[in-house]
Protein backbone atom coordinates (compact mmCIF):
# COMPACT_ATOMS: atom_id res chain seq x y z
CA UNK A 1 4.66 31.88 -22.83
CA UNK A 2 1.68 29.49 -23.63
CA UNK A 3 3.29 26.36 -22.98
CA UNK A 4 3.43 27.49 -19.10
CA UNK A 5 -0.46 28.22 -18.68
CA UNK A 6 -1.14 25.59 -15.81
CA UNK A 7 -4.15 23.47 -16.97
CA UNK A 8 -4.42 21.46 -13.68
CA UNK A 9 -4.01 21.45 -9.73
CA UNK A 10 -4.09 18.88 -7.69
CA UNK A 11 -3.34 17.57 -4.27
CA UNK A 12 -2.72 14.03 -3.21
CA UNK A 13 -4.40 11.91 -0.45
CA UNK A 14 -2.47 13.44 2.21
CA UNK A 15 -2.04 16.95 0.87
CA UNK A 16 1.76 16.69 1.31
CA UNK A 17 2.28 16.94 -2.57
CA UNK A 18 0.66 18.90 -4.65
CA UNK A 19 0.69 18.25 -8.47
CA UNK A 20 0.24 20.99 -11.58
CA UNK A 21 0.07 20.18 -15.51
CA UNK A 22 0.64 22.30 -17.47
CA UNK A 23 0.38 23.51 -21.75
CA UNK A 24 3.36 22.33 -22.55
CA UNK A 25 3.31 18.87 -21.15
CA UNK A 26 5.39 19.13 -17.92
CA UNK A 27 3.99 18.29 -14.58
CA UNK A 28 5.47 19.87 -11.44
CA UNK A 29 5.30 18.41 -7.71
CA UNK A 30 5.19 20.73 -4.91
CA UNK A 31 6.34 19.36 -1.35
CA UNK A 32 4.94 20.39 1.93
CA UNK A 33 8.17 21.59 3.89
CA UNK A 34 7.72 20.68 7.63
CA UNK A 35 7.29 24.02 9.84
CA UNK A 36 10.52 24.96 11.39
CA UNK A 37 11.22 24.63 15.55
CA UNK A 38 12.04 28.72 15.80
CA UNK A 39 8.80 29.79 14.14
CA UNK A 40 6.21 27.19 15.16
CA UNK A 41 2.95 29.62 14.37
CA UNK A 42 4.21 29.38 10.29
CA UNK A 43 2.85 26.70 8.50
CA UNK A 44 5.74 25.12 6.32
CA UNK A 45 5.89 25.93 2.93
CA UNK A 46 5.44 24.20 -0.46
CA UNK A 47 8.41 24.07 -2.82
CA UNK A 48 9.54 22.45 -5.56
CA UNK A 49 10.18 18.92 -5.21
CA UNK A 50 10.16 17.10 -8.56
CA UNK A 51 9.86 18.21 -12.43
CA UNK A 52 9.26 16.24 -15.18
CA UNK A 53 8.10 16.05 -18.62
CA UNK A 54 4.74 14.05 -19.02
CA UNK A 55 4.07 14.22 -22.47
CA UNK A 56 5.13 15.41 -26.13
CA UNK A 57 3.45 16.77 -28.67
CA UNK A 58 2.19 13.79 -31.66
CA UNK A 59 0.77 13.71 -34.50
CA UNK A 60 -1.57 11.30 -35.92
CA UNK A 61 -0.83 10.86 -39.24
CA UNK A 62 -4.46 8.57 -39.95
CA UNK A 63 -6.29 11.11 -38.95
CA UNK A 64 -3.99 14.59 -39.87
CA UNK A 65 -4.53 15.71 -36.22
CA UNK A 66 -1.66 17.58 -34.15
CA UNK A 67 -2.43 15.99 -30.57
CA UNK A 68 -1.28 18.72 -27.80
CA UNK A 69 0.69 17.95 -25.22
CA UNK A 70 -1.06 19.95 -22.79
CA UNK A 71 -1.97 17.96 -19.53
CA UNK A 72 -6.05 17.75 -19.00
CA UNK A 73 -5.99 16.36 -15.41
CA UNK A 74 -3.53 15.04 -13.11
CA UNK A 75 -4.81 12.27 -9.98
CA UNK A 76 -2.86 10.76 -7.70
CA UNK A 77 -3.31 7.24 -6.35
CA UNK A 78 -3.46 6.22 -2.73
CA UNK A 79 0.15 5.58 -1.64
CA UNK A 80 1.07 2.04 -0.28
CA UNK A 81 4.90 2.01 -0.04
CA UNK A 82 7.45 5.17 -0.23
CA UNK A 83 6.71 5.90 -4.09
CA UNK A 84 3.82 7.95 -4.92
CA UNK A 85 2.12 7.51 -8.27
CA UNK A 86 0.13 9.58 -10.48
CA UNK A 87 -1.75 9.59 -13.32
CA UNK A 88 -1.57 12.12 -16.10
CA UNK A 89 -3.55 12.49 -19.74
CA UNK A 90 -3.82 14.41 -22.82
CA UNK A 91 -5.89 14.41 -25.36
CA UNK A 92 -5.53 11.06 -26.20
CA UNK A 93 -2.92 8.69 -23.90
CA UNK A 94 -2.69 8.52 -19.72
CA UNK A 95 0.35 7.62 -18.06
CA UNK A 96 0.77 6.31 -15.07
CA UNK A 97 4.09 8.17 -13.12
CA UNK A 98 6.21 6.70 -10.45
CA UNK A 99 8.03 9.27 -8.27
CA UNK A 100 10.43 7.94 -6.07
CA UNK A 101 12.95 9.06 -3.79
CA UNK A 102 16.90 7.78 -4.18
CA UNK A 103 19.06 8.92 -1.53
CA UNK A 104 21.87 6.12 -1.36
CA UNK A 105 23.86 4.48 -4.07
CA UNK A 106 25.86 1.34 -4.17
CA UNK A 107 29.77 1.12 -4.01
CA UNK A 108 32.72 -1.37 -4.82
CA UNK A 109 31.55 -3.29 -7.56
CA UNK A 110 34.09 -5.86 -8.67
CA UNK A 111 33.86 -5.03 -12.45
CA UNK A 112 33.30 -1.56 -12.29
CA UNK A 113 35.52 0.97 -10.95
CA UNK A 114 34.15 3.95 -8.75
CA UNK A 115 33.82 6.22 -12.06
CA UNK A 116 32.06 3.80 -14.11
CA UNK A 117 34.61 2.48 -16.35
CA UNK A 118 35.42 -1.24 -16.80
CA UNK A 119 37.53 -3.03 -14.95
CA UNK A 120 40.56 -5.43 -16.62
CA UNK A 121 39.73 -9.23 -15.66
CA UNK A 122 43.53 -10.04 -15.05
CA UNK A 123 43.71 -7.21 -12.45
CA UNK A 124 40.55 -8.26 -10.08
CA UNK A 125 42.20 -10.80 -7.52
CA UNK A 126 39.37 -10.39 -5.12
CA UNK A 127 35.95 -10.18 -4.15
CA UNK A 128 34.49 -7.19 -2.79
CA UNK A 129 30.96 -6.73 -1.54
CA UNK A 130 29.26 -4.02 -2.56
CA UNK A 131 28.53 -0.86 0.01
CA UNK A 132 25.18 1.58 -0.03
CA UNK A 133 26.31 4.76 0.44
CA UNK A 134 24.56 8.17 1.03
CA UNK A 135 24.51 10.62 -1.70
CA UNK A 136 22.27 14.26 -2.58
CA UNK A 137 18.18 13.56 -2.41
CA UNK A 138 17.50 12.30 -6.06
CA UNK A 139 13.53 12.66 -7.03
CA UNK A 140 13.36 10.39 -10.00
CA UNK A 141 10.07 10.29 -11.84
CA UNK A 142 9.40 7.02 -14.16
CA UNK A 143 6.75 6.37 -16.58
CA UNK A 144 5.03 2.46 -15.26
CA UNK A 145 2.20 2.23 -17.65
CA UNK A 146 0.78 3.88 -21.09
CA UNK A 147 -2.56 3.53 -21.55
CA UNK A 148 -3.41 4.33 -25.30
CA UNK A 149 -5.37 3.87 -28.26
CA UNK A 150 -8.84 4.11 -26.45
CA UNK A 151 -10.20 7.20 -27.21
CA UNK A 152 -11.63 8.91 -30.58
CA UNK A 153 -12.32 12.27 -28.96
CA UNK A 154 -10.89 14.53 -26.43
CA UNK A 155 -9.95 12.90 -22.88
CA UNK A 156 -11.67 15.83 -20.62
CA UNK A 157 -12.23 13.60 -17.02
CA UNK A 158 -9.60 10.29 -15.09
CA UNK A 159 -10.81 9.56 -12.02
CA UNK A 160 -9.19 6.93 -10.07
CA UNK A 161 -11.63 4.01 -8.16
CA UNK A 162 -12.02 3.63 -4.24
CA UNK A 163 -11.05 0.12 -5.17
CA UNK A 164 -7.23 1.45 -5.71
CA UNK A 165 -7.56 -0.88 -8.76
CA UNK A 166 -9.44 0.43 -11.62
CA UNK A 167 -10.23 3.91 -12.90
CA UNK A 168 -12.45 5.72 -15.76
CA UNK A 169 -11.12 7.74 -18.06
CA UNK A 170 -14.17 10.02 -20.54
CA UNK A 171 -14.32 12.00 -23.49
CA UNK A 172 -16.98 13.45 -25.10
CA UNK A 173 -18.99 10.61 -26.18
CA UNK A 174 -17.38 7.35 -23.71
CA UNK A 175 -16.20 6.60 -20.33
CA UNK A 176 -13.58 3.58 -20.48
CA UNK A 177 -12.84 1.88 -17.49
CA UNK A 178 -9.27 0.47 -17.03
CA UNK A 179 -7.36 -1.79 -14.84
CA UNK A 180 -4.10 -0.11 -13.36
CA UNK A 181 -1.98 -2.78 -14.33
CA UNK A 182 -3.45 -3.94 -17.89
CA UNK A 183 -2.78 -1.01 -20.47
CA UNK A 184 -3.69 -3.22 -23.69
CA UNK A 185 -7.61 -2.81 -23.00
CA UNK A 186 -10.01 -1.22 -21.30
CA UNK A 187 -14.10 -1.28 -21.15
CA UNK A 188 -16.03 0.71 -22.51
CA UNK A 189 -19.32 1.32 -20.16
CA UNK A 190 -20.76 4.24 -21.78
CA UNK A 191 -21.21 4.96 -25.40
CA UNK A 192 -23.65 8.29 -25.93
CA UNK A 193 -22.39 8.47 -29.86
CA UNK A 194 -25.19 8.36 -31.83
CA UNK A 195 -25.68 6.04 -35.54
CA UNK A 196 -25.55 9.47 -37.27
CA UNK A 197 -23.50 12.24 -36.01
CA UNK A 198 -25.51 14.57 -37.13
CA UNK A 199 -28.08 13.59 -34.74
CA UNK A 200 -25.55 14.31 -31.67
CA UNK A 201 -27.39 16.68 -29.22
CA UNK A 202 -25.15 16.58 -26.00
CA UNK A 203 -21.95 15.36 -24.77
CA UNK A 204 -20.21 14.17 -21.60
CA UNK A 205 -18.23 17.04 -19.68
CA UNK A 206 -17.26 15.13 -16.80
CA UNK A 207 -17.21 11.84 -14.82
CA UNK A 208 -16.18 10.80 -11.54
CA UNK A 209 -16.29 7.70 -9.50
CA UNK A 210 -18.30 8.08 -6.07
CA UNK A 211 -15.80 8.06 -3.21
CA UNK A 212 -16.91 4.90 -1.68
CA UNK A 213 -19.40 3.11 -4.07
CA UNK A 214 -16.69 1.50 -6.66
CA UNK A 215 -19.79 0.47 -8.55
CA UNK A 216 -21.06 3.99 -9.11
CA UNK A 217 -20.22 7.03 -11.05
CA UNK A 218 -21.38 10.04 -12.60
CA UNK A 219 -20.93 12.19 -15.40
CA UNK A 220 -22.34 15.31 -16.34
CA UNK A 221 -23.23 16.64 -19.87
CA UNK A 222 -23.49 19.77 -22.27
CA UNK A 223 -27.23 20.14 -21.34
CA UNK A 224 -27.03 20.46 -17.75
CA UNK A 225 -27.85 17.11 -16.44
CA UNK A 226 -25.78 14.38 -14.26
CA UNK A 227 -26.22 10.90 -14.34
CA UNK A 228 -25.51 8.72 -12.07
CA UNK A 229 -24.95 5.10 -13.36
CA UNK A 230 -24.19 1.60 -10.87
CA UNK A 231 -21.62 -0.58 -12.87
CA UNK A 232 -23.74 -3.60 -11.28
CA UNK A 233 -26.68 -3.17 -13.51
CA UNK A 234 -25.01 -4.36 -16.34
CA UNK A 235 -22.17 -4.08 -18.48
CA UNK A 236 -22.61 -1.31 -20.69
CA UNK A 237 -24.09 1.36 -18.39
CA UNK A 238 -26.40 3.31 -21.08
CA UNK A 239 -29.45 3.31 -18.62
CA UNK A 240 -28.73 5.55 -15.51
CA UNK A 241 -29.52 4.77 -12.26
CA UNK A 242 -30.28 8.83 -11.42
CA UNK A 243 -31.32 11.16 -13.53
CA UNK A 244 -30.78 14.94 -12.01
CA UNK A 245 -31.63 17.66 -13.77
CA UNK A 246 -33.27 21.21 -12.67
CA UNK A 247 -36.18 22.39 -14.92
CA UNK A 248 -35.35 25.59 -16.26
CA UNK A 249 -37.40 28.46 -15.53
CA UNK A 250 -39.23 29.71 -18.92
CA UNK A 251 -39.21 33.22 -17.81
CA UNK A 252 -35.26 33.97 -18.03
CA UNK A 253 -34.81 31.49 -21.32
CA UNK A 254 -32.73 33.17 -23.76
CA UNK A 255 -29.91 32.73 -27.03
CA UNK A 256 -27.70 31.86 -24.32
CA UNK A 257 -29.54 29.66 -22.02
CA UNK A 258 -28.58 26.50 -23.15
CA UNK A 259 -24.37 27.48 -23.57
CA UNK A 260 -24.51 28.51 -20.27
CA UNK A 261 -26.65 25.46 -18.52
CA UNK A 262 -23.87 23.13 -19.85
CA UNK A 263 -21.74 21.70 -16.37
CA UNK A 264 -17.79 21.86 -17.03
CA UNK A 265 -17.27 19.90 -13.05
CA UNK A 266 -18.58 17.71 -11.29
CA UNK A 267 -16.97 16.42 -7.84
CA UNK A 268 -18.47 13.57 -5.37
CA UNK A 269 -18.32 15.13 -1.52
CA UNK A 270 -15.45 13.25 0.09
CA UNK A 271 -18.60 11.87 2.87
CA UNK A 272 -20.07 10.45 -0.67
CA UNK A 273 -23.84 12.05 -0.07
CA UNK A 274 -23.72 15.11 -2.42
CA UNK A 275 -22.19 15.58 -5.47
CA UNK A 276 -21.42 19.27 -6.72
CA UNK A 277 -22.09 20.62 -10.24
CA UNK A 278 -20.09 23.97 -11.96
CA UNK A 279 -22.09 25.49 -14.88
CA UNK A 280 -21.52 29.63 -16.59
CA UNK A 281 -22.97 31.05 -14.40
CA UNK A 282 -23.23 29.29 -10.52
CA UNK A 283 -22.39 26.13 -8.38
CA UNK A 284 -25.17 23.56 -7.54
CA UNK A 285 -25.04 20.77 -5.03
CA UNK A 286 -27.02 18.34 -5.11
CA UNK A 287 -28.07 15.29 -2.54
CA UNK A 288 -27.71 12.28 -4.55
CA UNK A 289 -31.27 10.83 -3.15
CA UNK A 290 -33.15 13.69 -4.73
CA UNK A 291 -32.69 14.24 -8.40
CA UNK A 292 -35.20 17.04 -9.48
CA UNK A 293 -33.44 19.97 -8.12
CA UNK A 294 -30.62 20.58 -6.11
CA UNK A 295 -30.48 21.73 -2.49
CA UNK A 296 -28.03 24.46 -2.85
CA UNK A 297 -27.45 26.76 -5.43
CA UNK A 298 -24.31 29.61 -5.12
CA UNK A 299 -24.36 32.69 -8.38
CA UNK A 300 -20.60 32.83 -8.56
CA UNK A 301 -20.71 36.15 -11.07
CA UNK A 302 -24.31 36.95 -11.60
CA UNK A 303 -23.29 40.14 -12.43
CA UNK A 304 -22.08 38.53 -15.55
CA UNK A 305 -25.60 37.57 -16.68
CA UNK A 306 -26.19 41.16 -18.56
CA UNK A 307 -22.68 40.75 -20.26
CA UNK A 308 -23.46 36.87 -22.09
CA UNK A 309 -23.34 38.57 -25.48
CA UNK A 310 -19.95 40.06 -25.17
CA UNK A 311 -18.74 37.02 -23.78
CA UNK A 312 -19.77 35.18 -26.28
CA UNK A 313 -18.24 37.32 -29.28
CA UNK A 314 -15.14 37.07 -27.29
CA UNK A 315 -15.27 32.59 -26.65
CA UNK A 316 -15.09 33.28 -23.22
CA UNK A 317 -18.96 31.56 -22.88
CA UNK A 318 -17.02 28.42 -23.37
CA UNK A 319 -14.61 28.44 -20.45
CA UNK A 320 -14.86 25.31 -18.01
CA UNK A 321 -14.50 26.32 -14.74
CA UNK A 322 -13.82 23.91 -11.66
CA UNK A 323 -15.15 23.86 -8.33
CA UNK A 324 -13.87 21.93 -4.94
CA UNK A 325 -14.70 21.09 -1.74
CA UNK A 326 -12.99 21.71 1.46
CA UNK A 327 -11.66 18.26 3.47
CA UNK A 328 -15.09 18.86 5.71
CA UNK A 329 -17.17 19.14 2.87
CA UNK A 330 -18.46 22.55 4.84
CA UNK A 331 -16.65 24.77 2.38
CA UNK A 332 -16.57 24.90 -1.54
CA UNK A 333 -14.88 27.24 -4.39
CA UNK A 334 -14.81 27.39 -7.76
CA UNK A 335 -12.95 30.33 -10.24
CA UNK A 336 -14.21 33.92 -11.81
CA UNK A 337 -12.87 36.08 -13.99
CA UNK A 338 -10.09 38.73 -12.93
CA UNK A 339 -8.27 36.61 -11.27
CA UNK A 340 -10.97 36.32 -8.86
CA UNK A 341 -12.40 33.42 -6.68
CA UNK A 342 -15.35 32.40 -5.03
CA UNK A 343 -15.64 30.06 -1.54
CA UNK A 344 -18.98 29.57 -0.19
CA UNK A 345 -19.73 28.04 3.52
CA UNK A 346 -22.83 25.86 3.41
CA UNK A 347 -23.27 26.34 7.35
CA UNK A 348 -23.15 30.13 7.40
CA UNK A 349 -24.46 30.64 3.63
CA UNK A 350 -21.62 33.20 3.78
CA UNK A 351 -19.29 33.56 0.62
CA UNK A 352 -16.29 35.75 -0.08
CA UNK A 353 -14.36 36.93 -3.14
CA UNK A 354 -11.20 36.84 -2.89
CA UNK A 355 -8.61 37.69 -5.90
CA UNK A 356 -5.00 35.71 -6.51
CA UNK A 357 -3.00 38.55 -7.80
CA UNK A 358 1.07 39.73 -7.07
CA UNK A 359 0.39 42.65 -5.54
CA UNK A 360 -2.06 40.63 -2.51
CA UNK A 361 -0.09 37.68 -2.17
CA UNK A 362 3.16 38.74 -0.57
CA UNK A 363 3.97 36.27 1.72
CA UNK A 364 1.88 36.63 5.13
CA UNK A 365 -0.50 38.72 3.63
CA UNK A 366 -4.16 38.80 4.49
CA UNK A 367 -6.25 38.34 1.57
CA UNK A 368 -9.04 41.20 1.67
CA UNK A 369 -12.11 40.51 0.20
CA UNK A 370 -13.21 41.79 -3.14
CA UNK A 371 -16.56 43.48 -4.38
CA UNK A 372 -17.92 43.96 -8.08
CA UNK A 373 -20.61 46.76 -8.43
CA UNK A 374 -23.22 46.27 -11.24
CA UNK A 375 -24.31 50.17 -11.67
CA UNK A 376 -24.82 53.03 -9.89
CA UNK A 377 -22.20 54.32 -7.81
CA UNK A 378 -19.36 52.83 -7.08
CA UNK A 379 -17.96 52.37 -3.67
CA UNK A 380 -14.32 52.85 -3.00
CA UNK A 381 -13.02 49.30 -2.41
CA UNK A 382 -15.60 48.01 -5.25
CA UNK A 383 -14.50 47.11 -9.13
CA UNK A 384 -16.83 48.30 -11.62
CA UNK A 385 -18.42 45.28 -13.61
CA UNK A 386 -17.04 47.15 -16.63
CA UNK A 387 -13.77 47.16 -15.91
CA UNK A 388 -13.17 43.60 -15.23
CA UNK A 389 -10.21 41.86 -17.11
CA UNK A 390 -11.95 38.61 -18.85
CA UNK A 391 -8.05 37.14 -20.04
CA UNK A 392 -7.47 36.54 -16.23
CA UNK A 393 -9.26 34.01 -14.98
CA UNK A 394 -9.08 31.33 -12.29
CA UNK A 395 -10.58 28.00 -13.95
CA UNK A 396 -8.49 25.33 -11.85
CA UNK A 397 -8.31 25.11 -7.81
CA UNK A 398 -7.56 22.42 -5.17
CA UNK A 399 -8.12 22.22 -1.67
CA UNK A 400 -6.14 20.77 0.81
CA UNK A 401 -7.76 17.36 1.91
CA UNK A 402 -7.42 18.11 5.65
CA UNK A 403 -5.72 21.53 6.26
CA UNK A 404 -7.59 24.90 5.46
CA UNK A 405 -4.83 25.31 2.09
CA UNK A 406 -5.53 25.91 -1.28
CA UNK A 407 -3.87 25.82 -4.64
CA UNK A 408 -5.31 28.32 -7.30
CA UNK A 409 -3.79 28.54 -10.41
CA UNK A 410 -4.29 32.04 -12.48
CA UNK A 411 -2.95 31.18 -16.00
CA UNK A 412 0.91 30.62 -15.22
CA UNK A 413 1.21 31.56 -11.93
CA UNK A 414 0.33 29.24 -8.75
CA UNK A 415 -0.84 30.93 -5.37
CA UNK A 416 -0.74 28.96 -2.73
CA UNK A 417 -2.77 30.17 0.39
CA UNK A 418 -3.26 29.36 4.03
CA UNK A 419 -5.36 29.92 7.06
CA UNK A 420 -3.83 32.23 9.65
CA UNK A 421 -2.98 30.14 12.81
CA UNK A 422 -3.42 32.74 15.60
């Protein structure tokens, strides 16, 4: 089934909940289960804890568009009582969720009896107070806010503020910023749409707020370069603050140079000094007080490099692949093809392939790593470049904000893995 193809992972502040969207419009909420006494080396596990739909299909009939339902990104908010909210968008319209738990329910009303029904006037001769009393765990999820009508194009980034209060939503030509309680406007602080369309050259591909700064943000674009823009400088934030961009080396330039230098992620470190960019081909990080090149740079498939023409007869050239950091910001990851994905360690340089797949992931199993040859002979644990299955592929992963967990969703299926505690 398409509708099931999860189209975004995500765990909340704590890591306690994790949240998936999916093509057909529903969001699910994973719980962390607390480990049990008898088996204290076993992490708990995550299971279901709430499922709801998010959004429906539309159509807009000024425009003759069908608007999906599919979910683009899910992000939670900070939690400040026992609810937890989130914030979920199409296309075209984020909604803020309210999940709540219900575990108690009142009894004895005077005009109702226990069933519901009515009460007759003449037969009540006395007051009765109403009684909480316990009743099965309810998870209730309830749409708070709608926040519509604001964007022309396709909604690709939300990213909530470290001031808990506002957030910024993009599409391909302009970042809004909102206020989590007014839904009737927003601001618009950057507008790259050009007087004449046909002039268009680039567009944004992602945006997020820096983790401390609630003046700053970033986004990245189709040709490979991040801004980074400080809402204090003025209203409308077409002049960036930071300008990073890596030259490109003449030497390799080809057809496909340009498809392929276009950034589908970008993510602040959670320590707010480095920002991390996904393009085709590799992962870049970059120290936001040096913009000409970055100061690490991961190939997550090279090997890929001699197969661009192929993958771009078959649209897979266009896939957006994520990336994340780990809650130490030592560690990051990001997707590959068959079902593959990458993690890098910045301390060690070390990375590892590892693939999400049903025959590797019985529970308690260790992961082994996986090797692609390129040519030449093949060694007995190593996949031929050839053979490689370019329908599965890993393009959204989340990382546990403290624990060494991660979420990796390979089209409808969600793997959950965990370091071994010894």
């Amino acid at each position: 089934m398409v509708s099931d193809i999860i189209s975004t992972v995500e765990f909340n502040y704590s890591g306690e909940l994790l949240a998936t969207g999916d093509k057909g419009g529903r969001v699910v909420i994973f719980q962390h289960e607390q480990e049990s006494k008898n088996r204290p080396h076993l992490r708990g596990e995550y299971n279901v804890y709430s499922t709801f739909q998010s959004h429906e299909p539309e159509f807009d009939y000024l425009k003759s568009l069908e608007i999906e339902e599919k979910i683009n990104k899910i992000r939670w908010l900070q939690q400040q009582n026992a609810a937890h909210f989130l914030l979920s968008t199409n296309d075209k319209t984020i909604k803020l969720w309210k999940i709540s738990e219900r575990d108690k329910r009142a009894e004895g009303y005077n005009l109702k009896d226990e069933d519901g029904r009515l009460r007759d006037p003449f037969r009540i001769t006395s007051l009765r107070v109403p009684v909480l009393m316990p009743m099965d765990l309810m998870v209730e999820a309830s749409p708070r806010r709608i926040f519509a009508n604001a964007h022309t194009y396709h909604i690709n980034s939300i990213s909530v503020n470290s001031d808990h209060e506002t957030y910024l939503s993009a599409d391909d030509l302009r970042i809004n910023l909102w206020h989590l309680e007014i839904t009737d406007r927003s601001f618009n602080i950057v507008d790259i749409k050009p007087a004449n369309m046909e002039e268009l050259t680039e567009v944004i591909t992602a945006a997020e707020c820096h983790p401390h700064q609630c003046n700053v943000f970033v986004y990245s674009s189709s040709k490979g370069t991040i801004r980074l823009c400080d809402m204090r400088a003025g209203a409308l934030c077409d002049r960036h603050s930071k300008f990073f961009e890596e030259p490109e080396d003449p030497s390799s330039r080809s057809f496909f140079s340009e498809i392929i230098s276009s950034i589908s992620d970008v993510k602040f470190s959670h320590s707010g000094r480095y920002m991390m960019t996904r393009d085709y081909l590799s992962v870049k990080v970059w120290d936001l007080n040096m913009e000409n090149r970055p100061v690490e740079t991961y190939q997550v498939h090279e090997y890929l490099r001699s197969k661009l023409c192929s993958l771009y007869e078959n649209d897979c050239i266009f896939d957006k692949f994520e990336c994340c950091w780990n809650g130490s910001d030592s560690a990051i990851m990001t997707g590959s093809y068959n079902n593959f994905f990458r993690m890098f360690d910045r301390n060690t340089r070390r990375d590892i392939t590892l693939e999400a797949s049903r025959e590797s992931s019985k529970p308690r199993a260790t992961l082994k790593p996986r090797k692609v040859s390129t040519g030449g002979k093949r060694k007995k644990d190593e996949i031929s470049v050839d053979s490689l299955d370019f329908n599965k592929k890993i393009l959204h992963t989340a990382w546990h904000p403290k624990d060494n967990v991660i979420a990796v969703a390979a089209t409808n299926n969600l793997y959950i893995f965990q370091d071994k505690i010894n």
